[in-house]
Protein backbone atom coordinates (compact mmCIF):
# COMPACT_ATOMS: atom_id res chain seq x y z
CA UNK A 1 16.89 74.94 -160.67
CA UNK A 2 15.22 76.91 -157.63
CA UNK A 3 17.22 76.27 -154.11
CA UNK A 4 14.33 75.21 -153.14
CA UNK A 5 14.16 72.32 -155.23
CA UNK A 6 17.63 71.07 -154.40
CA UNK A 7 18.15 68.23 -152.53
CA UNK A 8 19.98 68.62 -149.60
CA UNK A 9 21.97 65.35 -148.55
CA UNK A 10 21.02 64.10 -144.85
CA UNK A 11 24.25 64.53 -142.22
CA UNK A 12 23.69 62.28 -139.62
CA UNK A 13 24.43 63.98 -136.09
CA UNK A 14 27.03 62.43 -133.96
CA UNK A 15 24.72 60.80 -131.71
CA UNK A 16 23.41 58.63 -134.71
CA UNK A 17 26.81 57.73 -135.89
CA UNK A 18 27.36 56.18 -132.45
CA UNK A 19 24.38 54.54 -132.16
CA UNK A 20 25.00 52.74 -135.84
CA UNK A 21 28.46 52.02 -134.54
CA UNK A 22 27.32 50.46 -131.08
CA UNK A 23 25.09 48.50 -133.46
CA UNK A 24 27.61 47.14 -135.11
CA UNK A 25 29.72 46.37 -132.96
CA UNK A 26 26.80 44.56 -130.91
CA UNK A 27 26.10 42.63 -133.99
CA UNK A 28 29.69 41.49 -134.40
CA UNK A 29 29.58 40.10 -130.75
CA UNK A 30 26.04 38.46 -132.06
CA UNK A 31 27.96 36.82 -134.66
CA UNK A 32 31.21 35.97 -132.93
CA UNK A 33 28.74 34.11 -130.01
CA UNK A 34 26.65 32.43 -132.61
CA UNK A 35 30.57 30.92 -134.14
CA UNK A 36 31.46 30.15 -130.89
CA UNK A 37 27.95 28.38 -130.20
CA UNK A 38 28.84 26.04 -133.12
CA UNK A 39 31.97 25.02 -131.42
CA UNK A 40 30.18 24.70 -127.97
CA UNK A 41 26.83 24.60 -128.59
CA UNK A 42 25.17 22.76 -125.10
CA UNK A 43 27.00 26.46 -123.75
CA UNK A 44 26.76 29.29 -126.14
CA UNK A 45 22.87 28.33 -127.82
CA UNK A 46 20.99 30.08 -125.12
CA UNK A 47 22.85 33.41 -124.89
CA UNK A 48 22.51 33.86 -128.94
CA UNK A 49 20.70 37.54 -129.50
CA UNK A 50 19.42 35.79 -132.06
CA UNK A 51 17.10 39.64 -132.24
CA UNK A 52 20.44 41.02 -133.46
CA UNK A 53 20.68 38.61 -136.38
CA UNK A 54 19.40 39.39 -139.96
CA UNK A 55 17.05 36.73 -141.23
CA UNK A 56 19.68 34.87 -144.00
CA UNK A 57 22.54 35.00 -140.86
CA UNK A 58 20.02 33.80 -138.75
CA UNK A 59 19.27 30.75 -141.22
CA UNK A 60 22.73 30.25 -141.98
CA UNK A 61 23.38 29.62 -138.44
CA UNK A 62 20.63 27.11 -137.78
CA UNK A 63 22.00 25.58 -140.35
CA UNK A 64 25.25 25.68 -139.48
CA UNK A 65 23.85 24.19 -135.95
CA UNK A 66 22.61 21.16 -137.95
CA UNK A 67 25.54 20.48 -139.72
CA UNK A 68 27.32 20.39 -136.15
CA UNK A 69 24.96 18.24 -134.58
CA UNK A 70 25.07 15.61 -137.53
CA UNK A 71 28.91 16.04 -137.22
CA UNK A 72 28.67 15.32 -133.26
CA UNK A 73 26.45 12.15 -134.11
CA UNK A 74 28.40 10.87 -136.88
CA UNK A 75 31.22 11.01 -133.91
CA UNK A 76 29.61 9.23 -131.32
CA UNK A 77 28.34 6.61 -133.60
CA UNK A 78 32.52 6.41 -134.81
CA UNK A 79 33.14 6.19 -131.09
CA UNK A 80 30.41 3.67 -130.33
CA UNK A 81 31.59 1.72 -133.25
CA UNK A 82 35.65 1.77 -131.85
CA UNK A 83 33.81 1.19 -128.39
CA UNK A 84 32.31 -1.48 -129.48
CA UNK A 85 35.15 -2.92 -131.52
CA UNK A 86 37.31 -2.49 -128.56
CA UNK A 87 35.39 -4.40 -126.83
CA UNK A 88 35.32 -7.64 -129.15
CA UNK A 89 38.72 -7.40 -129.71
CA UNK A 90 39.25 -7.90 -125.40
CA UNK A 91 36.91 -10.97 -125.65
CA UNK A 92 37.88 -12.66 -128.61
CA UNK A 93 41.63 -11.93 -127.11
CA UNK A 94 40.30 -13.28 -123.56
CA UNK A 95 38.56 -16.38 -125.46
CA UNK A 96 41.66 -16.72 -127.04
CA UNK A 97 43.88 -16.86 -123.87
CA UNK A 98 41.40 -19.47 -122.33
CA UNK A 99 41.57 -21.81 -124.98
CA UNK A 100 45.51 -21.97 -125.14
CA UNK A 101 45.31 -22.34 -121.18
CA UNK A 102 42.67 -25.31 -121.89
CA UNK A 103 45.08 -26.56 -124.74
CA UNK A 104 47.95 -26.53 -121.81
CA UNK A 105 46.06 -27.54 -119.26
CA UNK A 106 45.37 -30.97 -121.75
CA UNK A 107 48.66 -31.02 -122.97
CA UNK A 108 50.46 -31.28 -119.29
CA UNK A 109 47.33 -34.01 -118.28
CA UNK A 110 48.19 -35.81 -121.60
CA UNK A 111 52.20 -35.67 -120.55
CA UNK A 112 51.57 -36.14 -116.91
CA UNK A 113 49.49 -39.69 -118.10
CA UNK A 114 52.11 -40.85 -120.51
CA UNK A 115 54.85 -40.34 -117.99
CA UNK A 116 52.94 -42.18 -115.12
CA UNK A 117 52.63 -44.99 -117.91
CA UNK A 118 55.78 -44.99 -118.48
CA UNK A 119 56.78 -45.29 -114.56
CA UNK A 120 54.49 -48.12 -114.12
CA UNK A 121 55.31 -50.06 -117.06
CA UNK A 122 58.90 -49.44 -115.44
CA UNK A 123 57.44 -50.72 -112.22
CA UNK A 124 56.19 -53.79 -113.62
CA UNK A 125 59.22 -54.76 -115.55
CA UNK A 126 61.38 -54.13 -112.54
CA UNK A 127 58.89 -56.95 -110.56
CA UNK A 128 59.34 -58.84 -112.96
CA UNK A 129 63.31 -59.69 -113.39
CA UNK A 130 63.08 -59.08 -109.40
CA UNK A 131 60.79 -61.97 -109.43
CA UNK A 132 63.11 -64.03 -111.98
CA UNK A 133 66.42 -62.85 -109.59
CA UNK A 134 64.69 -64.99 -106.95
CA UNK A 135 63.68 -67.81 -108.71
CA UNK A 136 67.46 -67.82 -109.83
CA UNK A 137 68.38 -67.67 -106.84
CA UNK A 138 66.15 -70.24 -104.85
CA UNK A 139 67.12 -72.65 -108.11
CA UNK A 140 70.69 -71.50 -106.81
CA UNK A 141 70.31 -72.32 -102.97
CA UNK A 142 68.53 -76.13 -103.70
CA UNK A 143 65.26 -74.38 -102.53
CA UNK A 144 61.68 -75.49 -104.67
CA UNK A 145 60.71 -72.91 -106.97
CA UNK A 146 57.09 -72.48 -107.78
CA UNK A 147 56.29 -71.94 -111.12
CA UNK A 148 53.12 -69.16 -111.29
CA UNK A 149 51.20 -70.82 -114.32
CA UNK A 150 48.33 -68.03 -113.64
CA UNK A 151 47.39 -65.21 -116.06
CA UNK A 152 49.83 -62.39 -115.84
CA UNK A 153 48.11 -59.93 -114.03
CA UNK A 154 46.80 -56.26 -115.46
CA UNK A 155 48.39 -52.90 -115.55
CA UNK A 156 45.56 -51.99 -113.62
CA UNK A 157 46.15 -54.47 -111.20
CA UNK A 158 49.89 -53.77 -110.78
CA UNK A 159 49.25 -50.08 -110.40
CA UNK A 160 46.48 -50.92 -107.44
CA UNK A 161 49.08 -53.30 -105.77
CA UNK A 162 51.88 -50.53 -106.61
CA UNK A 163 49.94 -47.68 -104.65
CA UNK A 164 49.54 -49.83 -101.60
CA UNK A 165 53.37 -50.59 -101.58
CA UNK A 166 55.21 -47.51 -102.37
CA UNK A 167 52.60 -44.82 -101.16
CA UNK A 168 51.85 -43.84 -104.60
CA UNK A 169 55.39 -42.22 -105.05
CA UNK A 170 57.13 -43.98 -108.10
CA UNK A 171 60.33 -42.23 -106.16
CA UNK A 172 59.81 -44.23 -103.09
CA UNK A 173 58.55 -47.84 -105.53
CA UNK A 174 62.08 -46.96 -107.44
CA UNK A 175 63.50 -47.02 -103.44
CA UNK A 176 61.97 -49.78 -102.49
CA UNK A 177 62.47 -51.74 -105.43
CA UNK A 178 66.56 -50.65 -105.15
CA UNK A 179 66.51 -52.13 -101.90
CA UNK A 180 64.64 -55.51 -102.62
CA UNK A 181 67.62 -55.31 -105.41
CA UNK A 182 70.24 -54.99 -103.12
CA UNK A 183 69.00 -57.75 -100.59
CA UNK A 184 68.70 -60.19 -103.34
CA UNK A 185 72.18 -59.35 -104.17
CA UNK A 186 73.34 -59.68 -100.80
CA UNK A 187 71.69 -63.01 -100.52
CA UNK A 188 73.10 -64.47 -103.75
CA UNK A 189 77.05 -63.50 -102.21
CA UNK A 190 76.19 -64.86 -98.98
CA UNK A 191 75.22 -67.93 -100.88
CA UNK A 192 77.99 -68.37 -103.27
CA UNK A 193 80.46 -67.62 -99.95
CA UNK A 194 79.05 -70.51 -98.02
CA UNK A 195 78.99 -72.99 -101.28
């Protein structure tokens, strides 16, 4: 073989080994801003060199970019969901709350009735024996007693007549009536004295 004909290999000069290295090294940077575009992409996407890229690395990262965004949707549509689970839990909690305040509210009217019933009805019985202790009493003392043959009159009536008399407090009727007590009492020993 003739020298001539000999292929001599191609030694690149030291300017072209630095250039291919500064190439490099520019297209790592490429790369490592295109990764950290898919972790930030609203702040990396613009500065991509996307120039520097290959064609297949430059797919791959749109890709990669898609996937990403679907990820970020799927998440806001997770947090929209909890958002929005959130908030029916607060209302059905608040609903909740109202109707046990409602079902108190009721239960204290409902106890607050029955005990007023039960004060009244005490009211009326207490008229009553008062009213017997003085018909005793005026049989007692020679006086004439007069026999009430009309209709007994109404709970409703009582409680009207029972308001204008004790100031609607059953504490001061319960006074009253302990002191209507005590004169009738008074009255029937001042009788049996002078007998």
């Amino acid at each position: 073989m003739l020298a001539r004909d000999m292929v001599v290999p191609h030694v690149p000069s030291i300017e072209e080994i630095n250039f291919r290295q500064h190439l490099l090294i520019t297209r790592q940077d490429a790369l490592k801003k295109a990764f950290e575009a898919l972790v930030n992409p609203s702040d990396q996407i613009e500065s991509i060199p996307y120039h520097l890229l290959t064609p297949e690395e430059e797919m791959d990262h749109q890709k990669a970019i898609e996937v990403s965004n679907l990820k970020v949707d799927v998440l806001r549509q997770q947090t929209d969901l909890a958002q929005n689970q959130y908030d029916e839990a607060v209302a059905a909690r608040e609903m909740h709350l109202e109707r046990r305040r409602e079902a108190n509210r009721r239960l204290y009217l409902e106890k607050a009735v029955k005990l007023q019933t039960e004060i009244l009805d005490a009211e009326i019985e207490s008229i009553r024996r008062e009213a017997e202790i003085e018909k005793t009493l005026a049989r007692l003392e020679g006086r004439d007693v007069v026999e009430d043959d009309q209709e007994e009159p109404s709970r409703e009536m009582m409680s009207q007549w029972l308001l204008r008399v004790g100031g609607g407090d059953p504490l001061s009727r319960r006074a009253t009536g302990r002191d209507q007590r005590r004169t009738l009492r008074s009255d029937y020993e001042d009788g049996k004295e002078r007998r």
